[in-house]
PDB file of N, CA and C in Angstrom:
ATOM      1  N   UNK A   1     -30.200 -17.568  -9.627  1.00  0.00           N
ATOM      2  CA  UNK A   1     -28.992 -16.794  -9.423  1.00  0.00           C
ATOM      3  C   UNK A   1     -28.147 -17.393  -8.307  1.00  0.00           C
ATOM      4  N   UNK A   2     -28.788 -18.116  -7.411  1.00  0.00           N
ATOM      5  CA  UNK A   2     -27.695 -18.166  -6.297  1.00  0.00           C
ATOM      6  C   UNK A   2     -26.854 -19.716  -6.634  1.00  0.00           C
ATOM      7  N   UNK A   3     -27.794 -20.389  -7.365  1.00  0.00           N
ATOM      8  CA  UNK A   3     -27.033 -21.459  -7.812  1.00  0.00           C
ATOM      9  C   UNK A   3     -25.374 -20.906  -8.895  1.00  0.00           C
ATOM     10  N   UNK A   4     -25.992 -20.043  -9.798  1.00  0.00           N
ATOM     11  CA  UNK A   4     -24.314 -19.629  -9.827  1.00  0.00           C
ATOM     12  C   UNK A   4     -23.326 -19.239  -9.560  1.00  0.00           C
ATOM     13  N   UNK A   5     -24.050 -18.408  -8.050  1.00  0.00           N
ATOM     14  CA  UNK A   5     -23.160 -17.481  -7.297  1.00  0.00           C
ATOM     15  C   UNK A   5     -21.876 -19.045  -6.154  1.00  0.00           C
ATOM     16  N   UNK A   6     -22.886 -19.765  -5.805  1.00  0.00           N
ATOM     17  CA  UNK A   6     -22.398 -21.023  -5.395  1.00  0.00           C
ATOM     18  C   UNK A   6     -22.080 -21.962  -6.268  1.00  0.00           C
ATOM     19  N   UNK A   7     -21.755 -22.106  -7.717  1.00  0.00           N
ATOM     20  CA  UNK A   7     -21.085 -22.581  -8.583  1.00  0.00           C
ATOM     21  C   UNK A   7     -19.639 -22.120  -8.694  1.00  0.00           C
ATOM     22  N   UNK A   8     -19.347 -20.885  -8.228  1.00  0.00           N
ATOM     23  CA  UNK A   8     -18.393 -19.896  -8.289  1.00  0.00           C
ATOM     24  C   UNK A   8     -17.611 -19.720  -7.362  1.00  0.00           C
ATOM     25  N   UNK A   9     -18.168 -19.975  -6.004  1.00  0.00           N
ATOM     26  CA  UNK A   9     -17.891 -19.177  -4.819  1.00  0.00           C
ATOM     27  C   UNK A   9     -16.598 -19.725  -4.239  1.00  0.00           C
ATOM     28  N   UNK A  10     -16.266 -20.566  -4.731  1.00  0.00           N
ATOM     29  CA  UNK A  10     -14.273 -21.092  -4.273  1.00  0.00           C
ATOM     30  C   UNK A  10     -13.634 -20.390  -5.315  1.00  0.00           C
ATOM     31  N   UNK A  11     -14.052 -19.935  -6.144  1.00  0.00           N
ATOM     32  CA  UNK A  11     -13.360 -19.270  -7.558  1.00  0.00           C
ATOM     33  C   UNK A  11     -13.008 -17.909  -6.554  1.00  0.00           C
ATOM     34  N   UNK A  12     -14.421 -17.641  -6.685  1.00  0.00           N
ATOM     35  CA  UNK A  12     -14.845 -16.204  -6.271  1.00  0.00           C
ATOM     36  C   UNK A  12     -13.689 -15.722  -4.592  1.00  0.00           C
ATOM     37  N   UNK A  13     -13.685 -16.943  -4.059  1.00  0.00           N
ATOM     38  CA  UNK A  13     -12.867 -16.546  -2.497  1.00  0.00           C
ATOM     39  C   UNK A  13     -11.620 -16.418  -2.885  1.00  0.00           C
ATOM     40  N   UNK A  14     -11.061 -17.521  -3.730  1.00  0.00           N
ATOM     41  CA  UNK A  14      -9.710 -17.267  -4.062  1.00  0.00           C
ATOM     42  C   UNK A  14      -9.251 -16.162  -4.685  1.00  0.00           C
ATOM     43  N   UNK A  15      -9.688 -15.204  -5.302  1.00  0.00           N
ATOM     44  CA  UNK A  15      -9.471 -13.886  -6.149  1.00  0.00           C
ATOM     45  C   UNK A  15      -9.363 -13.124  -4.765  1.00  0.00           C
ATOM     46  N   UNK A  16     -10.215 -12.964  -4.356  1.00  0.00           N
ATOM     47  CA  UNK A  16     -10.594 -11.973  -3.234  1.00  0.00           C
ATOM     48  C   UNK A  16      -9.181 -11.874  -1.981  1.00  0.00           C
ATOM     49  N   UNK A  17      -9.182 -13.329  -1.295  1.00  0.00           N
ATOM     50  CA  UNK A  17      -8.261 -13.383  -1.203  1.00  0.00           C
ATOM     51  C   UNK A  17      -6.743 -12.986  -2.040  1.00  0.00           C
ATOM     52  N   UNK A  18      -6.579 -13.482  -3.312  1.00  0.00           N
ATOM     53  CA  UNK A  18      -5.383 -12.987  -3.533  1.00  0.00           C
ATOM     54  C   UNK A  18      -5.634 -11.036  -3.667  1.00  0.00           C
ATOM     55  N   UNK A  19      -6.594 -10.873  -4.236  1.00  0.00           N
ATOM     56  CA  UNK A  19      -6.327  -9.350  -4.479  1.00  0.00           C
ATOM     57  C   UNK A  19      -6.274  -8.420  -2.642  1.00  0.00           C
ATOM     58  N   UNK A  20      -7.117  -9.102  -1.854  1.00  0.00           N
ATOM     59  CA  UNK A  20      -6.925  -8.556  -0.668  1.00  0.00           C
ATOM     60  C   UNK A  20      -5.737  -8.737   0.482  1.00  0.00           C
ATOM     61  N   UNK A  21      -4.471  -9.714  -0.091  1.00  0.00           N
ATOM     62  CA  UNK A  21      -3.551 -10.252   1.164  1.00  0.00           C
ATOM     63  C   UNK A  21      -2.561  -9.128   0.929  1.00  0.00           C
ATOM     64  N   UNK A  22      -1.906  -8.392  -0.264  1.00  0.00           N
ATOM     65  CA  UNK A  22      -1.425  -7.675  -0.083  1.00  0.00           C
ATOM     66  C   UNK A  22      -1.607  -6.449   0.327  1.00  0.00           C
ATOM     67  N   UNK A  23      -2.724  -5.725   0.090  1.00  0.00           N
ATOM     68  CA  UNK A  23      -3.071  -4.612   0.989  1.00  0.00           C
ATOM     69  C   UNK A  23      -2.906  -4.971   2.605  1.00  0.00           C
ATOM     70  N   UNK A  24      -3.305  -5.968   2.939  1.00  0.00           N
ATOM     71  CA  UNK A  24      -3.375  -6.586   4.696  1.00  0.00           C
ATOM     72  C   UNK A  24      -2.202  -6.494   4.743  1.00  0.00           C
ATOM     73  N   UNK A  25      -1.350  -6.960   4.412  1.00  0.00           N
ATOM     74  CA  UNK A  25       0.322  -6.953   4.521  1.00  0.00           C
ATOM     75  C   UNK A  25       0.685  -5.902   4.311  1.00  0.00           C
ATOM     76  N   UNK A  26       0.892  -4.648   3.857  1.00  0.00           N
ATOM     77  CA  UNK A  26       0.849  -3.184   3.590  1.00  0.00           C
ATOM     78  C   UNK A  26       1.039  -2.347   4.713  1.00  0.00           C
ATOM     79  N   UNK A  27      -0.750  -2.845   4.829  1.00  0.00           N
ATOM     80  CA  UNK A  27      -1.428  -1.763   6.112  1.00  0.00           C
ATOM     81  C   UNK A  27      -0.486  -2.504   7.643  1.00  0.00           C
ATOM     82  N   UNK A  28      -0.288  -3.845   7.836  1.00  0.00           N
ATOM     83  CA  UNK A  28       0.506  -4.815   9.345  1.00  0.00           C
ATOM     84  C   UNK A  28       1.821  -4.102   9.041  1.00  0.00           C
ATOM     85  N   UNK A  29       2.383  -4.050   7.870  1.00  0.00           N
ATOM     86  CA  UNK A  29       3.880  -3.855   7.550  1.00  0.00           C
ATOM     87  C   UNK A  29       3.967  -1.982   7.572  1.00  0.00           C
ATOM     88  N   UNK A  30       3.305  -1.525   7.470  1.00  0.00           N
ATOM     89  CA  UNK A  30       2.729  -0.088   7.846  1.00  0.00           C
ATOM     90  C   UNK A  30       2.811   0.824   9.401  1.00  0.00           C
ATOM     91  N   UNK A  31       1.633  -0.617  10.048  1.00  0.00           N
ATOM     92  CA  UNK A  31       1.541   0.052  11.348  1.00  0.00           C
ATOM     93  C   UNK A  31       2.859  -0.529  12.240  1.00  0.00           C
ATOM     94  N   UNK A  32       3.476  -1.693  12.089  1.00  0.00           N
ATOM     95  CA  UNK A  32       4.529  -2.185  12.808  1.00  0.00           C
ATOM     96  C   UNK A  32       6.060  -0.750  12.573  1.00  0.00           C
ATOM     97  N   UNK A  33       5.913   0.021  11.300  1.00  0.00           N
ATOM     98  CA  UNK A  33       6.912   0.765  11.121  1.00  0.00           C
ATOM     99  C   UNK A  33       6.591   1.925  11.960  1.00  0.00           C
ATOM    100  N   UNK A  34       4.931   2.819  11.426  1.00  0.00           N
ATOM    101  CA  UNK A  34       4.661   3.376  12.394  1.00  0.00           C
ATOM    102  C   UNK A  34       4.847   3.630  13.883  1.00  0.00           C
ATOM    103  N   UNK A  35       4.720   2.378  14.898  1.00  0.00           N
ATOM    104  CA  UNK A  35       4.395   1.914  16.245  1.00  0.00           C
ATOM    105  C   UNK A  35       5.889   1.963  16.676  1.00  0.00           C
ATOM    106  N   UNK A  36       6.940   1.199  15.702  1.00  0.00           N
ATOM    107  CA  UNK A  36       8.552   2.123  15.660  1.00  0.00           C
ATOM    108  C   UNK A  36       9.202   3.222  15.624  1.00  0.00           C
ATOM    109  N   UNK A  37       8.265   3.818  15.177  1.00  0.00           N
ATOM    110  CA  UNK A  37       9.184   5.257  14.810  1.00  0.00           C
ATOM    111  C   UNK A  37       7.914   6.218  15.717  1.00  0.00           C
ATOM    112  N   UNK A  38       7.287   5.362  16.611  1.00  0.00           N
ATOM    113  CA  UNK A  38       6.489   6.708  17.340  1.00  0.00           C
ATOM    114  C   UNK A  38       5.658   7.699  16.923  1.00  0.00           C
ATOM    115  N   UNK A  39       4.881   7.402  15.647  1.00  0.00           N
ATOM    116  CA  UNK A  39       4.034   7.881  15.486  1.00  0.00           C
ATOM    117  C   UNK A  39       2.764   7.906  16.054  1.00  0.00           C
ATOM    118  N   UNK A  40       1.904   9.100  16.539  1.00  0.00           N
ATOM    119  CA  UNK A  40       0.758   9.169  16.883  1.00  0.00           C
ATOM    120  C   UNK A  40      -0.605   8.521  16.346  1.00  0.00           C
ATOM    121  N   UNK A  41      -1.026   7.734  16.971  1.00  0.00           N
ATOM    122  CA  UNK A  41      -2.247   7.313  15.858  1.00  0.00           C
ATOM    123  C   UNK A  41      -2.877   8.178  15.300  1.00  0.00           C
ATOM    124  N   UNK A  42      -3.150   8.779  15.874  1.00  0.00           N
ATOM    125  CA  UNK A  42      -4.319  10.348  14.691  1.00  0.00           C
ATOM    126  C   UNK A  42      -3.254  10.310  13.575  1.00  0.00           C
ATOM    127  N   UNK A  43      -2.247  10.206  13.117  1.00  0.00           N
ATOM    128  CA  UNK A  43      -1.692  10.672  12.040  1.00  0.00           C
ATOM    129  C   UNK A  43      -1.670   8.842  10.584  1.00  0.00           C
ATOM    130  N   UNK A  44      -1.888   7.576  11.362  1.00  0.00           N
ATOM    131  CA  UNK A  44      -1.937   6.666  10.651  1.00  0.00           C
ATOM    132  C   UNK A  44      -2.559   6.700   9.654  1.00  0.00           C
ATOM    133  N   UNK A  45      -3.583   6.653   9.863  1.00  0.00           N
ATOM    134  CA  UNK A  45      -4.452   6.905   8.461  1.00  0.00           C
ATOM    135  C   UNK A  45      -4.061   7.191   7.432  1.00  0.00           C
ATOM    136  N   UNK A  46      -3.728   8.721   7.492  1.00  0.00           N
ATOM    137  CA  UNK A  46      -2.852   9.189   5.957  1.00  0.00           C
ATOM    138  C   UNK A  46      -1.405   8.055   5.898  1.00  0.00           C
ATOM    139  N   UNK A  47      -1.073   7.486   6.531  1.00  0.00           N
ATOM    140  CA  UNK A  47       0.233   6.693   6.381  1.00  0.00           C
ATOM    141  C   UNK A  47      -0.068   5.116   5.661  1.00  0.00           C
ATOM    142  N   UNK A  48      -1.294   4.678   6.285  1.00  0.00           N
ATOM    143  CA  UNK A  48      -2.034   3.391   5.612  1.00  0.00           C
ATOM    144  C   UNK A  48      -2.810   3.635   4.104  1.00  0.00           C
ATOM    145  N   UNK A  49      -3.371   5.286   4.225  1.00  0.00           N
ATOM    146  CA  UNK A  49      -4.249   5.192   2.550  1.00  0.00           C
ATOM    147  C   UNK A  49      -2.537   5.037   1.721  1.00  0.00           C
ATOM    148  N   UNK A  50      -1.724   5.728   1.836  1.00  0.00           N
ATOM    149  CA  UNK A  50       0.123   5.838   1.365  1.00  0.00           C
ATOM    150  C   UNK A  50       0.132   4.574   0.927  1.00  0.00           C
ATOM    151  N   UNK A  51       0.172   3.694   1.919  1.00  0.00           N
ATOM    152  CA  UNK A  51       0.844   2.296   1.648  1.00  0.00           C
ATOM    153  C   UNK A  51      -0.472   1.728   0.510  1.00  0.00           C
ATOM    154  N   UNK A  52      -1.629   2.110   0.734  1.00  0.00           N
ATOM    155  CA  UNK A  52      -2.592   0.733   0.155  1.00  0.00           C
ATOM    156  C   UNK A  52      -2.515   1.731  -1.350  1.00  0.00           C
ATOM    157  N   UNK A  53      -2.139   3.311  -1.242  1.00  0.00           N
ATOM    158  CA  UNK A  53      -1.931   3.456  -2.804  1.00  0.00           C
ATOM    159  C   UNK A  53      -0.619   2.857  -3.085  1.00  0.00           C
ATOM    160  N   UNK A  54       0.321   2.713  -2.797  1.00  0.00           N
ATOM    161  CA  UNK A  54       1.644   1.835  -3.807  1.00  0.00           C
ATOM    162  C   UNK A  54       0.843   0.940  -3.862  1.00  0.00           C
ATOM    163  N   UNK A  55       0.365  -0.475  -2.966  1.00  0.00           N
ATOM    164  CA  UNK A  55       0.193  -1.473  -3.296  1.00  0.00           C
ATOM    165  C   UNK A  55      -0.782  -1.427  -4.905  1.00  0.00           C
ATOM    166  N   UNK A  56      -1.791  -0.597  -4.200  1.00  0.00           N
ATOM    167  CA  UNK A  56      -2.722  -0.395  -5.766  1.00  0.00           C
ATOM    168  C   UNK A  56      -1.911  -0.038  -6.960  1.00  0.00           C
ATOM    169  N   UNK A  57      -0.853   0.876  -6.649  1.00  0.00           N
ATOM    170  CA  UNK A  57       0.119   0.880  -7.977  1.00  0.00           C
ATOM    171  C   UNK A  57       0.728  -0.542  -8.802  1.00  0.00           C
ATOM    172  N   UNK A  58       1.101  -1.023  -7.940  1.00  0.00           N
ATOM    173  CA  UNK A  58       1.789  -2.351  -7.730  1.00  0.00           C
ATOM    174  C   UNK A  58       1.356  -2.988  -9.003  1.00  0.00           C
ATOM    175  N   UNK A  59       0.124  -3.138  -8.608  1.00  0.00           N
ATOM    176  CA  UNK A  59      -1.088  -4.003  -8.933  1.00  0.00           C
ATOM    177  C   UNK A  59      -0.958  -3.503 -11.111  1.00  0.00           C
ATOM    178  N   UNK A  60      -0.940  -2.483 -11.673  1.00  0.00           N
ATOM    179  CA  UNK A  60      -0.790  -2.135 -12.958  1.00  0.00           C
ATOM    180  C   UNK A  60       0.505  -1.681 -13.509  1.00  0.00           C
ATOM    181  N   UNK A  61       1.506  -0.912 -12.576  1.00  0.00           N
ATOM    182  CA  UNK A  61       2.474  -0.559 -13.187  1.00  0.00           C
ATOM    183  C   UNK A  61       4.030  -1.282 -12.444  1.00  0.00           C
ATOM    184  N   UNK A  62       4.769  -1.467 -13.354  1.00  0.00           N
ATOM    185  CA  UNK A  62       6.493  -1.938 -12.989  1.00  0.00           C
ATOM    186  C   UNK A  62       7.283  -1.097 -13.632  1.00  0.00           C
ATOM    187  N   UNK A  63       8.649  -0.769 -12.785  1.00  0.00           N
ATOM    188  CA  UNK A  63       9.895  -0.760 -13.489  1.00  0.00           C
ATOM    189  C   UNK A  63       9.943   1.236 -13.671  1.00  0.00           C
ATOM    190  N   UNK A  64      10.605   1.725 -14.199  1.00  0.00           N
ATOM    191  CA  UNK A  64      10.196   3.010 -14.275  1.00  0.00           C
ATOM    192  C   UNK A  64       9.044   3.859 -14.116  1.00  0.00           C
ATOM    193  N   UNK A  65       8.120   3.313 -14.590  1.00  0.00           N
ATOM    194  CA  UNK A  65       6.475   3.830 -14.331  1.00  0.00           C
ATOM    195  C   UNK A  65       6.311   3.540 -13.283  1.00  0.00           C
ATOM    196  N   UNK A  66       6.214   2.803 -12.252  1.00  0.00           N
ATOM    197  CA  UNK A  66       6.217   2.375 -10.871  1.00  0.00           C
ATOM    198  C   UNK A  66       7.033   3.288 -10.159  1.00  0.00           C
ATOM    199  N   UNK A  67       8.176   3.519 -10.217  1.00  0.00           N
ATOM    200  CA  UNK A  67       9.259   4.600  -9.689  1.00  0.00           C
ATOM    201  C   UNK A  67       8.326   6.016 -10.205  1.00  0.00           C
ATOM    202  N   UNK A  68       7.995   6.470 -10.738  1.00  0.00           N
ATOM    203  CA  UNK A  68       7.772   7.335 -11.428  1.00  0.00           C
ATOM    204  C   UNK A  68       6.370   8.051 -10.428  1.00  0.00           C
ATOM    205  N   UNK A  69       5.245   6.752 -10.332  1.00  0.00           N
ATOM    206  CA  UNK A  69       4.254   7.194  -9.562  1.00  0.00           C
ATOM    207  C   UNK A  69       4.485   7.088  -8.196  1.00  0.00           C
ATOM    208  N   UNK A  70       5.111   6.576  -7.675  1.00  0.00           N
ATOM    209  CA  UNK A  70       5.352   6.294  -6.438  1.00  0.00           C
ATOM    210  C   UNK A  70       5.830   7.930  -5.990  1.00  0.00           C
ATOM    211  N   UNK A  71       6.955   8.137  -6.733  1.00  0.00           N
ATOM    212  CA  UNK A  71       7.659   9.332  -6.472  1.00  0.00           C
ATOM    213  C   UNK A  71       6.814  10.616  -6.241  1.00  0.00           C
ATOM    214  N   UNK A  72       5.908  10.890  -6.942  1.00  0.00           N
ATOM    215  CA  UNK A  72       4.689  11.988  -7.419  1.00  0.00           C
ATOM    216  C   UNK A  72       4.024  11.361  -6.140  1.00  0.00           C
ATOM    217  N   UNK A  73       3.166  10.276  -5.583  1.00  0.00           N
ATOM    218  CA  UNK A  73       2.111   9.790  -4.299  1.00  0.00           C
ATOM    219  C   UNK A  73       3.153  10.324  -3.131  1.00  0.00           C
ATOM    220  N   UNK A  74       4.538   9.935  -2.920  1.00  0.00           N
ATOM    221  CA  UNK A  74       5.341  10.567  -2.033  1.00  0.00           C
ATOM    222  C   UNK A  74       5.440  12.176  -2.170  1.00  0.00           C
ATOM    223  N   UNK A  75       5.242  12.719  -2.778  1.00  0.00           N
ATOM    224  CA  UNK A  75       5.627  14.115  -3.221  1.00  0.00           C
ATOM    225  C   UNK A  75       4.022  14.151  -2.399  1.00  0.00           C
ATOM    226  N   UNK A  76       2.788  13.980  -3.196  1.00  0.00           N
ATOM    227  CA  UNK A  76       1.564  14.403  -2.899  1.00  0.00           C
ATOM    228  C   UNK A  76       1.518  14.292  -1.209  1.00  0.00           C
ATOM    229  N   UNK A  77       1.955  13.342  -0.934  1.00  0.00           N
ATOM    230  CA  UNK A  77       1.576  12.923   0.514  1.00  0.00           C
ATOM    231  C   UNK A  77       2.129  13.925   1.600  1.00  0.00           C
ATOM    232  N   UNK A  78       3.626  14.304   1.287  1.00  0.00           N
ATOM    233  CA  UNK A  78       4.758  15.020   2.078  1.00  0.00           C
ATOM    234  C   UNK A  78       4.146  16.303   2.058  1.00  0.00           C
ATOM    235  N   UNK A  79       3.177  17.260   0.595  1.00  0.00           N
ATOM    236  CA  UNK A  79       3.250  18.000   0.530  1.00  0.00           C
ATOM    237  C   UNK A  79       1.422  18.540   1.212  1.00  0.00           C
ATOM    238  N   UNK A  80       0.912  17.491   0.654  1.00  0.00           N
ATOM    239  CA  UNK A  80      -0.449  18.231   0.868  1.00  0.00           C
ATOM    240  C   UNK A  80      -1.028  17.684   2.183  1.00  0.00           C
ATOM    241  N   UNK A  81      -0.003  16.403   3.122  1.00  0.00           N
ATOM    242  CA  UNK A  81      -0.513  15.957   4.269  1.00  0.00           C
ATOM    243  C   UNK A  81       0.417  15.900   5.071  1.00  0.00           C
ATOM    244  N   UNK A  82       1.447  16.603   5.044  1.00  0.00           N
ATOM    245  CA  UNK A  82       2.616  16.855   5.537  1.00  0.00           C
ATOM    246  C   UNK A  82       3.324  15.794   6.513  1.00  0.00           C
ATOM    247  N   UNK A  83       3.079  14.523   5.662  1.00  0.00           N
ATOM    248  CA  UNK A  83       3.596  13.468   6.414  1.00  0.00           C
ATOM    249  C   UNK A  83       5.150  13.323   6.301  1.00  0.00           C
ATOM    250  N   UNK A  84       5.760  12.708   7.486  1.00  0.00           N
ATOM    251  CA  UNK A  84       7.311  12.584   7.297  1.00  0.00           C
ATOM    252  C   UNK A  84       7.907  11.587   5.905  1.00  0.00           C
ATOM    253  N   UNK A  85       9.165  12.275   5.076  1.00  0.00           N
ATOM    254  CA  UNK A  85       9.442  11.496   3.896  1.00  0.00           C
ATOM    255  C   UNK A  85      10.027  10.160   4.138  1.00  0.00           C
ATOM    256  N   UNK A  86      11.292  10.334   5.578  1.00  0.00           N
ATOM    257  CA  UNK A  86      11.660   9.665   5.716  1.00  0.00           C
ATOM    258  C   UNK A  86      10.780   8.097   5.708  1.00  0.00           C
ATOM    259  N   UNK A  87      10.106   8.017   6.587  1.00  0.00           N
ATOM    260  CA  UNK A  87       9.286   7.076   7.389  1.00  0.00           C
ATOM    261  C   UNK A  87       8.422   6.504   5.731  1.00  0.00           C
ATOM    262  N   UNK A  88       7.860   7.540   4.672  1.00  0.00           N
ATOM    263  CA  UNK A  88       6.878   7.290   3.567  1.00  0.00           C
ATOM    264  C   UNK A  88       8.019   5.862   2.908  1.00  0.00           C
ATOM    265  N   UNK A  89       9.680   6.575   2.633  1.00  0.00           N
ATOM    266  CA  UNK A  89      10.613   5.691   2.351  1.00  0.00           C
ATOM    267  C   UNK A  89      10.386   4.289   2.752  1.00  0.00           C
ATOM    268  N   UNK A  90      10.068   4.542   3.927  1.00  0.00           N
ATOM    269  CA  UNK A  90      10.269   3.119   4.646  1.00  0.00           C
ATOM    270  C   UNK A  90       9.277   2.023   4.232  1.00  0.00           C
ATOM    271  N   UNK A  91       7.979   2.826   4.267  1.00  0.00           N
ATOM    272  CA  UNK A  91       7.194   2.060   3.650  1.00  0.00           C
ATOM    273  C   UNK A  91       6.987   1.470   2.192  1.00  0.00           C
ATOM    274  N   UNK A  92       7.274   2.711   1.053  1.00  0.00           N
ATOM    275  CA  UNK A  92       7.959   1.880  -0.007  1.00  0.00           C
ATOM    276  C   UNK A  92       8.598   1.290   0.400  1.00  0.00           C
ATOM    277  N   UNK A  93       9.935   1.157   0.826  1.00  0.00           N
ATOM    278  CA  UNK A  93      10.743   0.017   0.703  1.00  0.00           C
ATOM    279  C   UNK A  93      10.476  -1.557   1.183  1.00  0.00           C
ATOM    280  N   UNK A  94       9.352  -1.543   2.259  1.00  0.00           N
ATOM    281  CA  UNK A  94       8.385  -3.109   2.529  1.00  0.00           C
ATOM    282  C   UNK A  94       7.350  -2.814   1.917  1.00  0.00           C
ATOM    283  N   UNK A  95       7.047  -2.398   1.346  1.00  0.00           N
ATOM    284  CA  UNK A  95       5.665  -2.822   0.277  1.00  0.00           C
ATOM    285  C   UNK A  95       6.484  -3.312  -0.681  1.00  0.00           C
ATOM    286  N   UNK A  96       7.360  -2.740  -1.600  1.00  0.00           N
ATOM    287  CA  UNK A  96       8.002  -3.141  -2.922  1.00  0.00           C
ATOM    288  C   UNK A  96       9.400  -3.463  -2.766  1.00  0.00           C
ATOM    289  N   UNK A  97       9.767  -3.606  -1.719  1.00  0.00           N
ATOM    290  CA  UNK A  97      11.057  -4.132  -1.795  1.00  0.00           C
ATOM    291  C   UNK A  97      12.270  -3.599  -1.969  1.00  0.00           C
ATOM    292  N   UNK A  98      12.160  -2.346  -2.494  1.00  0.00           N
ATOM    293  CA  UNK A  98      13.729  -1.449  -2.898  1.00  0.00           C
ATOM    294  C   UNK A  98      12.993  -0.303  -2.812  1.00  0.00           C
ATOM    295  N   UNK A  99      13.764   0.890  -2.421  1.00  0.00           N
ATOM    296  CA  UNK A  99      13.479   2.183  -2.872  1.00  0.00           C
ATOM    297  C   UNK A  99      14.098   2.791  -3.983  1.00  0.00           C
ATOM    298  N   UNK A 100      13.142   2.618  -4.692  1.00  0.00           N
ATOM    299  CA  UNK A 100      13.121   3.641  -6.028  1.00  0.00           C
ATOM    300  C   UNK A 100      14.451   5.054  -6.378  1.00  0.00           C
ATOM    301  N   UNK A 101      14.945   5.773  -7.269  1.00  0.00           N
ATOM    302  CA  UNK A 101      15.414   6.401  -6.962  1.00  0.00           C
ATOM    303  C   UNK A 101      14.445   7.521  -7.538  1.00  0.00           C
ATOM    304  N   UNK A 102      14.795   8.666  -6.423  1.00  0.00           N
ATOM    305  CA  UNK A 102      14.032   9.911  -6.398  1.00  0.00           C
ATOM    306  C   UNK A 102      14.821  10.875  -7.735  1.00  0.00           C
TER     307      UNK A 102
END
């Protein structure tokens, strides 16, 4: 077994890497907005799982369906963790680049 696992394992880093650089970029592009707008750390958390769910959206859906869930994860987030909308905006808009219309 380990001979295939090391037959693999530049395969295997490069995936990992790509599937893991955008969440890292998410969560940096996350806390740099956070650390701006004066948020308390006790409250990050719910602001980073936010960002690493779009990115996970990212990852299967585009174009209307993407707008669509994003909108509903912002709704969920504002409502059941009473995080600020404004600031959630912000973060869509550096994870994906445009904000969606609501």
């Amino acid at each position: 077994m380990t001979s295939r696992l090391t037959a693999v394992k530049e395969l295997m880093d490069l995936r990992y890497q790509a599937g893991s650089s955008p969440i890292y970029n998410a969560v940096e592009a996350t806390r740099n907005i956070l650390e701006s707008k004066g948020v308390p750390t006790g409250l990050h958390g719910a602001y980073y799982a936010f960002a690493e769910e779009v990115v996970q959206e990212t990852f299967s859906h585009s174009g209307a369906t993407l707008n669509a869930v994003i909108s509903g994860l912002k709704q969920k987030y504002v409502t059941a963790h009473g995080l600020d909308p404004t600031i959630l905006d912000e973060i869509v808009k550096t994870v994906i680049g445009v904000l969606p219309p609501y």
